[in-house]
C-alpha atoms as a PDB file:
ATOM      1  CA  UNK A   1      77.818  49.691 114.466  1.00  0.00           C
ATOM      2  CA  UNK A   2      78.529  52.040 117.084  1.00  0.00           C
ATOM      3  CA  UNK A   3      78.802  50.178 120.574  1.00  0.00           C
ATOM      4  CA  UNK A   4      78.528  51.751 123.681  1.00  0.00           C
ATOM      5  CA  UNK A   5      81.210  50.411 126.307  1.00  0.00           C
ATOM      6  CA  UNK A   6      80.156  49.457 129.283  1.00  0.00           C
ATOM      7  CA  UNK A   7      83.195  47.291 130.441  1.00  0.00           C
ATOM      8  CA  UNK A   8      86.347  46.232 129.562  1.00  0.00           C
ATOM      9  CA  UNK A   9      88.280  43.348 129.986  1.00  0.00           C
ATOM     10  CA  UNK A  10      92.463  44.184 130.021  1.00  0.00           C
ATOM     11  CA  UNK A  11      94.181  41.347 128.138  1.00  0.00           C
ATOM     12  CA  UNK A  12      97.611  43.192 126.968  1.00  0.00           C
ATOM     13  CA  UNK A  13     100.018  42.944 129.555  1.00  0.00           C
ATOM     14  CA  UNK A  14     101.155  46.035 131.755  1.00  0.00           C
ATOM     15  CA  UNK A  15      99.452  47.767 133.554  1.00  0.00           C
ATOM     16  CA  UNK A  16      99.314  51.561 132.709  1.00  0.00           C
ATOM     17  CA  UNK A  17      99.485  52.345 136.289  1.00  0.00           C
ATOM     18  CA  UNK A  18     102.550  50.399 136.873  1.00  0.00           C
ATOM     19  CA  UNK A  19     105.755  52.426 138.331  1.00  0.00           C
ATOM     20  CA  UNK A  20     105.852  55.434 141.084  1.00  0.00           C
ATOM     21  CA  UNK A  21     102.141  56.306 141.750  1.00  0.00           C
ATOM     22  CA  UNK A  22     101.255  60.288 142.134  1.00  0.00           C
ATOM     23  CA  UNK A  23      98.997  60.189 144.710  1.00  0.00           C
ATOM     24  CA  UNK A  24      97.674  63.583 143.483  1.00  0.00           C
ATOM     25  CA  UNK A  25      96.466  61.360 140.780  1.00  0.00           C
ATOM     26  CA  UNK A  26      94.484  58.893 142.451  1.00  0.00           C
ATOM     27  CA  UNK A  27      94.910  56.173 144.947  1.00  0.00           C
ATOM     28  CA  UNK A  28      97.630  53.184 144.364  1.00  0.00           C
ATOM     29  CA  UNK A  29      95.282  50.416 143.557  1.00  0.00           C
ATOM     30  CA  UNK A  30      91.979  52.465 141.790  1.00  0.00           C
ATOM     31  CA  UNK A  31      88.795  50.168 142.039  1.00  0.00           C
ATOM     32  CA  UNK A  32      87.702  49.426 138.515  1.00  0.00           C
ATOM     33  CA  UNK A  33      84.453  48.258 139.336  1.00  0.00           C
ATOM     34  CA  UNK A  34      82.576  51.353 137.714  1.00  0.00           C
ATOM     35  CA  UNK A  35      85.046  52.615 135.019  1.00  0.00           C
ATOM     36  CA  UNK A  36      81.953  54.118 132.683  1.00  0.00           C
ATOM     37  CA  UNK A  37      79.825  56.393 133.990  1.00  0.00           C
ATOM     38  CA  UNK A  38      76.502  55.371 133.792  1.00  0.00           C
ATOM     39  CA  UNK A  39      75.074  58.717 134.015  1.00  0.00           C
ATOM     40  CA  UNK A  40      77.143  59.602 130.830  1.00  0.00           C
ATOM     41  CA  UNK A  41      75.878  55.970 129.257  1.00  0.00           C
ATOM     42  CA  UNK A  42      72.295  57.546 129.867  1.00  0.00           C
ATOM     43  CA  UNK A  43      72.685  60.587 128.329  1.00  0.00           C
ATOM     44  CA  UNK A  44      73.849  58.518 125.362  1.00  0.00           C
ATOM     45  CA  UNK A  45      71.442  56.360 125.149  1.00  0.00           C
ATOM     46  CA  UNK A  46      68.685  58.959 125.291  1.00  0.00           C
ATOM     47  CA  UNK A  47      70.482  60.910 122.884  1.00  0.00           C
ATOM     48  CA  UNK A  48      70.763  58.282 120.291  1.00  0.00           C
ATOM     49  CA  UNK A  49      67.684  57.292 120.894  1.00  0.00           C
ATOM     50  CA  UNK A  50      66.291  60.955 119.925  1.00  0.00           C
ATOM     51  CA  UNK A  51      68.475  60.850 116.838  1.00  0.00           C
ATOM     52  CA  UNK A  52      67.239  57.441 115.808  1.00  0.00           C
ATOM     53  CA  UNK A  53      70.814  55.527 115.777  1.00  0.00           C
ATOM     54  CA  UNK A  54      71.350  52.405 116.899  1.00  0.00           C
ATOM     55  CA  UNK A  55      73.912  52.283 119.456  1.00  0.00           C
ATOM     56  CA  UNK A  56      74.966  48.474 120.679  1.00  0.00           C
ATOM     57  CA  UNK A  57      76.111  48.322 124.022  1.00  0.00           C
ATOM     58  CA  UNK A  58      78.414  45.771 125.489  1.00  0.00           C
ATOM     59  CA  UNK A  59      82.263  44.990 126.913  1.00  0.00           C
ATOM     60  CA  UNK A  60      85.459  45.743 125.222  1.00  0.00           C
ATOM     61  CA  UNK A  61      88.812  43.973 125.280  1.00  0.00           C
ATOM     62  CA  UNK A  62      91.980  45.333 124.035  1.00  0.00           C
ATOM     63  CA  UNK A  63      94.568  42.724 122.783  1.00  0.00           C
ATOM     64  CA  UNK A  64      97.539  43.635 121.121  1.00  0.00           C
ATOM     65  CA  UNK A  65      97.930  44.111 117.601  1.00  0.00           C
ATOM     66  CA  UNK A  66      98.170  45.343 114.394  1.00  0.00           C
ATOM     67  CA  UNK A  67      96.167  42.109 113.463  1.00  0.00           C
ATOM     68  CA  UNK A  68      92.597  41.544 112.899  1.00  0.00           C
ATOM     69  CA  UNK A  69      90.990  40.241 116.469  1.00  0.00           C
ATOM     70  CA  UNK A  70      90.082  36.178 116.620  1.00  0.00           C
ATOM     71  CA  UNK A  71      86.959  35.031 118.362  1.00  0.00           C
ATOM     72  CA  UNK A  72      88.462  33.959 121.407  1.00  0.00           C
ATOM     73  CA  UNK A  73      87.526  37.124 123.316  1.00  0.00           C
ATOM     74  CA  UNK A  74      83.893  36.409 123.001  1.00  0.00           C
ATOM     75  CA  UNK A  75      85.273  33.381 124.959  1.00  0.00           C
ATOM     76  CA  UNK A  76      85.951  35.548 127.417  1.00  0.00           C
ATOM     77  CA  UNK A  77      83.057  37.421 127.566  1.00  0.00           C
ATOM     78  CA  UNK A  78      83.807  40.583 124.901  1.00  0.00           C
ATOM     79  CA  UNK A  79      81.666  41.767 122.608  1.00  0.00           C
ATOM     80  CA  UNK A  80      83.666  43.660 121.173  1.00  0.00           C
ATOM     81  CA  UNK A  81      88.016  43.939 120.610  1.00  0.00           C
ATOM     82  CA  UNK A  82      90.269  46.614 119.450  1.00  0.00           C
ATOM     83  CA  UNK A  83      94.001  47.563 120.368  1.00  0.00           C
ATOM     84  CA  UNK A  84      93.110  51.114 122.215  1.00  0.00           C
ATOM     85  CA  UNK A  85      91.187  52.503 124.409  1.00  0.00           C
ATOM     86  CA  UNK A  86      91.394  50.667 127.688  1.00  0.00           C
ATOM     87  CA  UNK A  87      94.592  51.945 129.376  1.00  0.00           C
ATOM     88  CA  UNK A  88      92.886  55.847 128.819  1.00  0.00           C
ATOM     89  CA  UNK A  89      90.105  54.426 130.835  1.00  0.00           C
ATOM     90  CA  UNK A  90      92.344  52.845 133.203  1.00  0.00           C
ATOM     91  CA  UNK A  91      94.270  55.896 133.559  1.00  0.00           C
ATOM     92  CA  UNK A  92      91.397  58.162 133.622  1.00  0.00           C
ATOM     93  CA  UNK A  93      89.157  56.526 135.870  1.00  0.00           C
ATOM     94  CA  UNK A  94      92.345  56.092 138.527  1.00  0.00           C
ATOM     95  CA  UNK A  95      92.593  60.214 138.142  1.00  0.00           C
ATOM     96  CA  UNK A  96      88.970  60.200 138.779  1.00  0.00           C
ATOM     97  CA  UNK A  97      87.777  61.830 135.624  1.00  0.00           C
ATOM     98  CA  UNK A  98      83.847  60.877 134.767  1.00  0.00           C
ATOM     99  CA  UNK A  99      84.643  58.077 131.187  1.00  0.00           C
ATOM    100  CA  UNK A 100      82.260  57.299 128.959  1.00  0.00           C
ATOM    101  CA  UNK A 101      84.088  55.202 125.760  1.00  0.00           C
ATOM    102  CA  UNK A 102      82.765  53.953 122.798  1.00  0.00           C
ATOM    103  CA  UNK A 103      83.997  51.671 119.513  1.00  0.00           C
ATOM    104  CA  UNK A 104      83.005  51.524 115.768  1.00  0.00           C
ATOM    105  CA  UNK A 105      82.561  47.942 115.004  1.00  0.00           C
ATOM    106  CA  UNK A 106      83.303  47.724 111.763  1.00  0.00           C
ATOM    107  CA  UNK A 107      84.355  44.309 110.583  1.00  0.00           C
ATOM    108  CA  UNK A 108      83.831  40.741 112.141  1.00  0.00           C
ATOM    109  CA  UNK A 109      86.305  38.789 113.623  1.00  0.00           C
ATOM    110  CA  UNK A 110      88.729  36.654 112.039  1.00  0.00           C
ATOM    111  CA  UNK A 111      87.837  33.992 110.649  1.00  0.00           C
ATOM    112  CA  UNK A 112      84.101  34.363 111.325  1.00  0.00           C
ATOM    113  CA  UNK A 113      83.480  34.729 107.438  1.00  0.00           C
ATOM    114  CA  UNK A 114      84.516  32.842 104.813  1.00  0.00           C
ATOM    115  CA  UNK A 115      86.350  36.181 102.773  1.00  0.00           C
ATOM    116  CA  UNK A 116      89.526  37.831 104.348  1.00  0.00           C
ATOM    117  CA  UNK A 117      89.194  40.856 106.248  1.00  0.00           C
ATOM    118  CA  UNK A 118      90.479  44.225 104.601  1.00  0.00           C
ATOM    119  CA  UNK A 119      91.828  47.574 105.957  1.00  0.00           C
ATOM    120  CA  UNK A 120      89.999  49.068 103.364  1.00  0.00           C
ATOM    121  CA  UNK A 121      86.227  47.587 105.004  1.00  0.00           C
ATOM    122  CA  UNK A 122      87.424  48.950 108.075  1.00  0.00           C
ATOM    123  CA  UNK A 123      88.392  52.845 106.799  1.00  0.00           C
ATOM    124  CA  UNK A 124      84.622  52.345 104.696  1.00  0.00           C
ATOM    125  CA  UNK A 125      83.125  51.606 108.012  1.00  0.00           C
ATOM    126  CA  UNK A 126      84.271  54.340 109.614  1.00  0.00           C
ATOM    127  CA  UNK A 127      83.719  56.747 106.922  1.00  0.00           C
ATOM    128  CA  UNK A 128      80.000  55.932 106.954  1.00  0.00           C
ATOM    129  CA  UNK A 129      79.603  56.070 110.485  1.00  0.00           C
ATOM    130  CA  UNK A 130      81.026  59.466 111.304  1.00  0.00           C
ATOM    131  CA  UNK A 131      78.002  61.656 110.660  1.00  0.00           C
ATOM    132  CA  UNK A 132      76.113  59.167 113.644  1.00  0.00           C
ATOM    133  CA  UNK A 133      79.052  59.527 115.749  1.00  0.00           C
ATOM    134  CA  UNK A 134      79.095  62.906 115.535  1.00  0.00           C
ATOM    135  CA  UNK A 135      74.934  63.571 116.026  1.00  0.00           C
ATOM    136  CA  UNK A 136      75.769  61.548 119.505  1.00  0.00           C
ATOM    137  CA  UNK A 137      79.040  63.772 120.782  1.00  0.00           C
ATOM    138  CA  UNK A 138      77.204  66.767 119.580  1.00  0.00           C
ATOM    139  CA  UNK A 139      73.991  65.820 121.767  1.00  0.00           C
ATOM    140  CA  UNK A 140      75.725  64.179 124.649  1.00  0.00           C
ATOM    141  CA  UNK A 141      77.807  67.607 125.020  1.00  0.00           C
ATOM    142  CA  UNK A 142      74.669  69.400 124.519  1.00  0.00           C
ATOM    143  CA  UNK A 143      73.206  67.987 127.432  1.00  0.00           C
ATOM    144  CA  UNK A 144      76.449  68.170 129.618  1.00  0.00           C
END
């Protein structure tokens, strides 16, 4: 499933924004209280909604890997986990730049089902959602 994210929660350590701050950047201590835009989140939904794909929507965390994720982050509150995107929207959002960020779910977590998990599920996954992903870039830049 395609999620939209419309959180995150930062579990993996240092900061992206750690060192000499450019203030032509943004501000030394960025408020990350609205990271995704929700106009952008809109445009998304209505898109996908036009297109007839189901888009999840819900809050990322990023821990570390390569590994397959454990269930502790729904612990924490995630719906989803992955090893990327959050220090982009870290770093964009503290340069101001409008982010909208999704994931492809494509596997459950560890030890959630009885059968290991394989790198080849995942890159099957993905393959079979690209042509959704792409109907909802294509129509969210349409409408931008």
């Amino acid at each position: 499933d395609i999620m939209l994210i419309t959180d995150h929660i930062k579990l993996f350590g240092v900061s992206p924004l750690c060192g000499p701050n450019l203030e032509e950047f943004g501000p030394r201590f960025p408020d990350m209280s609205h990271v995704y835009d929700k106009d952008l989140q809109q445009i998304i939904r209505e898109t996908a909604k036009e297109n007839g794909i189901y888009l999840q929507e819900g809050i990322y965390t990023q821990l570390t890997g390569p590994s397959f994720e454990s269930r502790l982050a729904r612990t924490l509150g995630a719906d989803a986990v992955g090893m990327s995107t959050v220090p982009e929207a870290i770093v964009a959002a503290h340069c101001g730049m409008q982010v909208l960020g999704f994931t492809l779910c494509t596997n459950m977590a560890a030890g959630v089902l009885e059968s290991p998990l394989s790198s080849d599920e995942v890159l099957e996954a993905a393959a079979q959602a690209g042509p959704r992903f792409g109907a909802l870039v294509k129509g969210c830049l349409a409408r931008l």
